[in-house]
Protein backbone atom coordinates (compact mmCIF):
# COMPACT_ATOMS: atom_id res chain seq x y z
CA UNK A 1 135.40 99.46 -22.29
CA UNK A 2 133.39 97.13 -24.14
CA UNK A 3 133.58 97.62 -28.05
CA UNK A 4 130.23 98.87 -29.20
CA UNK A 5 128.32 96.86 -32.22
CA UNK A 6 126.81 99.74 -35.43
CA UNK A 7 124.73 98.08 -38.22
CA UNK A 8 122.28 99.20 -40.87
CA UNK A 9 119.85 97.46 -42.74
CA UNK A 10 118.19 98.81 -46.13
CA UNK A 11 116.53 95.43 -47.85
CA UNK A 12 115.39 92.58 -46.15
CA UNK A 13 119.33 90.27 -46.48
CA UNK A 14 120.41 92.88 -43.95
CA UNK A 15 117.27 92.59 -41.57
CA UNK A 16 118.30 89.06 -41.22
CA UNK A 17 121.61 89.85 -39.87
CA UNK A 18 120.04 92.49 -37.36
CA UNK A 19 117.65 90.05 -37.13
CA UNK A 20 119.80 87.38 -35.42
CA UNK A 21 122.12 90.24 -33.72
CA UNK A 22 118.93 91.15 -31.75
CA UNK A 23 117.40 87.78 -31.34
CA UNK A 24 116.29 87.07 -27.66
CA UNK A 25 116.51 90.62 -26.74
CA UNK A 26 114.75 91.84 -23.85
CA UNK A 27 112.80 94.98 -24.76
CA UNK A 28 110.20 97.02 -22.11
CA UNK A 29 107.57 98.30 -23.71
CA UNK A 30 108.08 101.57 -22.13
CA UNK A 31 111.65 101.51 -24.05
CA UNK A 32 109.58 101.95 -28.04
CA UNK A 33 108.38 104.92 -29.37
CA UNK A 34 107.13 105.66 -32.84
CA UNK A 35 107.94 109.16 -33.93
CA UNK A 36 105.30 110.29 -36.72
CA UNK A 37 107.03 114.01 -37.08
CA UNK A 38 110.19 112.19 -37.60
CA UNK A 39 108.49 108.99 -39.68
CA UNK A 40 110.76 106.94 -37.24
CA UNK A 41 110.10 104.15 -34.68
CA UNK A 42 112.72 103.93 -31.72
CA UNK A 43 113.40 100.75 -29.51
CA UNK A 44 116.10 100.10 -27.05
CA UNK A 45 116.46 96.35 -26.26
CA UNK A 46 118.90 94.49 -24.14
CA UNK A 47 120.28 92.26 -26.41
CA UNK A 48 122.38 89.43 -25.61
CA UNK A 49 125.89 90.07 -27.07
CA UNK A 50 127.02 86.73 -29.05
CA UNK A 51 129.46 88.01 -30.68
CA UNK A 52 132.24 88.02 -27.92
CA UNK A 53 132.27 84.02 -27.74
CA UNK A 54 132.21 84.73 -24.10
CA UNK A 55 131.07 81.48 -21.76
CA UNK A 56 128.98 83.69 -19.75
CA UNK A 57 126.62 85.24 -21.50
CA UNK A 58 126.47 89.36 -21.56
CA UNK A 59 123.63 91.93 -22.11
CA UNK A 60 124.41 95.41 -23.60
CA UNK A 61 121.68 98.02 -24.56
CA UNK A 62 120.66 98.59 -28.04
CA UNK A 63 119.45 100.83 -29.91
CA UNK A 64 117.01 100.36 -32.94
CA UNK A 65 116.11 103.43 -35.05
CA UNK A 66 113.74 102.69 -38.29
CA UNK A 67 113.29 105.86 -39.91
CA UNK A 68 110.90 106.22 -42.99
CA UNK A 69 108.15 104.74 -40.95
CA UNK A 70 104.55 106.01 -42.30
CA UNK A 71 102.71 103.91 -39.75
CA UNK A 72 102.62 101.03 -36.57
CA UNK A 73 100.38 98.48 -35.84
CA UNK A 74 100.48 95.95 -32.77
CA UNK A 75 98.99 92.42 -31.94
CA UNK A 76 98.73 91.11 -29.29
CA UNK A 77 100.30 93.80 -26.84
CA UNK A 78 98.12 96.65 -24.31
CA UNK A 79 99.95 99.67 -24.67
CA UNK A 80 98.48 100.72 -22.00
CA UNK A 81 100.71 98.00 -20.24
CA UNK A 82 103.95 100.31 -19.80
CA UNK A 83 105.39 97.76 -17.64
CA UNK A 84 105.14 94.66 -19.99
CA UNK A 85 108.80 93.29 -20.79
CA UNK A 86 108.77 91.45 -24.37
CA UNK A 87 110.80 89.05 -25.58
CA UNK A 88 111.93 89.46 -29.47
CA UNK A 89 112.35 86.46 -31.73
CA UNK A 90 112.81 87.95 -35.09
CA UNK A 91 112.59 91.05 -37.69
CA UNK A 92 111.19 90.43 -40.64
CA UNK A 93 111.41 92.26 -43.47
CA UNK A 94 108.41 91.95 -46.48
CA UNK A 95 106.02 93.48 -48.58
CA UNK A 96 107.07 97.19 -47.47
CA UNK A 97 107.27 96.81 -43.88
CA UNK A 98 109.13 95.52 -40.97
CA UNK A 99 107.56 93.02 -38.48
CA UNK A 100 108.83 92.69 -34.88
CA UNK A 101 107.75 89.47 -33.69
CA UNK A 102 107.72 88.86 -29.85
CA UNK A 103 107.15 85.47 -27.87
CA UNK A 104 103.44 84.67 -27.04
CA UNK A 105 102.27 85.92 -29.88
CA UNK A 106 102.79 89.59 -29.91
CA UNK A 107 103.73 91.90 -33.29
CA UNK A 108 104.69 95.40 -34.42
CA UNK A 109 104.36 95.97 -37.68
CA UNK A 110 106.13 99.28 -39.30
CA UNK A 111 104.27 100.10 -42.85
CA UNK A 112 107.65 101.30 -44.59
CA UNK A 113 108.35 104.14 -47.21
CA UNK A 114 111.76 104.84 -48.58
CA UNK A 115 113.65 103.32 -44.89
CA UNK A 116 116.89 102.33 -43.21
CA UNK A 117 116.81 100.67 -40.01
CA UNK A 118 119.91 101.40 -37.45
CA UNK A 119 121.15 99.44 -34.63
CA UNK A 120 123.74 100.57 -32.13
CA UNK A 121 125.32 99.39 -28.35
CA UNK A 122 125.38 102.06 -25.93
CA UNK A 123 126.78 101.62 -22.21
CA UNK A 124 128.56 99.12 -20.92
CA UNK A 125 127.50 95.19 -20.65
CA UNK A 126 126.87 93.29 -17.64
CA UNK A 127 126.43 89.74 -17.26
CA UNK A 128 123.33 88.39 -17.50
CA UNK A 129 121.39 86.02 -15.08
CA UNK A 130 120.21 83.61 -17.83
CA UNK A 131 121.17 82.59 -21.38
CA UNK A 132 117.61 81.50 -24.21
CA UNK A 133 117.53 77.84 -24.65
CA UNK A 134 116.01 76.47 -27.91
CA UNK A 135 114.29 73.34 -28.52
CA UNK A 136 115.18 73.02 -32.14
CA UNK A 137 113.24 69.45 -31.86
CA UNK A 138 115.94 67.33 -31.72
């Protein structure tokens, strides 16, 4: 059974470390959800799991749960376009909100109130097909 990852974030030094847990994730747009009755946004992403120190690299699903969410906005993505797959670079956390940012230019931003933000694996991993390569311009 694989060992499942739990973190929470409640200022922006622990963002970073969800930040680069969930960097490169693969997330369908069909997989978010924000929650106004609840003041919560909900994302599952398949993140790669780095942790492990694995040579092959492994996916797992994960769950992201923001609550104290008083409001999204998006850039750059149709959300009419259920079956868009996005690829997540960073969370960053400033001036009372969270931004998802997504290659090719796409962006959630969550306007924050009082807020926690939750990650958790659920399932099993499975290898995946292809591991992010960075030009860091060397």
């Amino acid at each position: 059974m694989t060992k499942s990852l739990k973190l929470r974030a409640t200022d922006a030094e622990d963002v970073q470390v969800i930040s680069a847990v969930l960097q490169d994730s693969i997330v369908p747009l069909c997989d978010m959800a924000f929650q106004p009755e609840n003041d919560a946004f909900v994302m599952v992403a398949q993140r790669l799991k780095r942790e492990t120190g694995e040579a092959e690299p492994e996916r797992i699903c994960c769950a992201l749960t923001v609550k104290g969410v008083a409001s999204v906005k998006t850039q750059g993505i149709d959300l009419k376009d259920s079956d868009r797959i996005l690829d997540l670079l960073a969370l960053i956390a400033q001036n009372g909100a969270l931004e998802l940012v997504f290659a090719g230019g796409a962006k959630i931003r969550l306007d924050l109130k009082e807020w926690q933000a939750l990650i958790e694996d659920f399932g099993e991993s499975w290898p995946s097909s292809c591991s992010p390569c960075h030009d860091n311009g060397l």
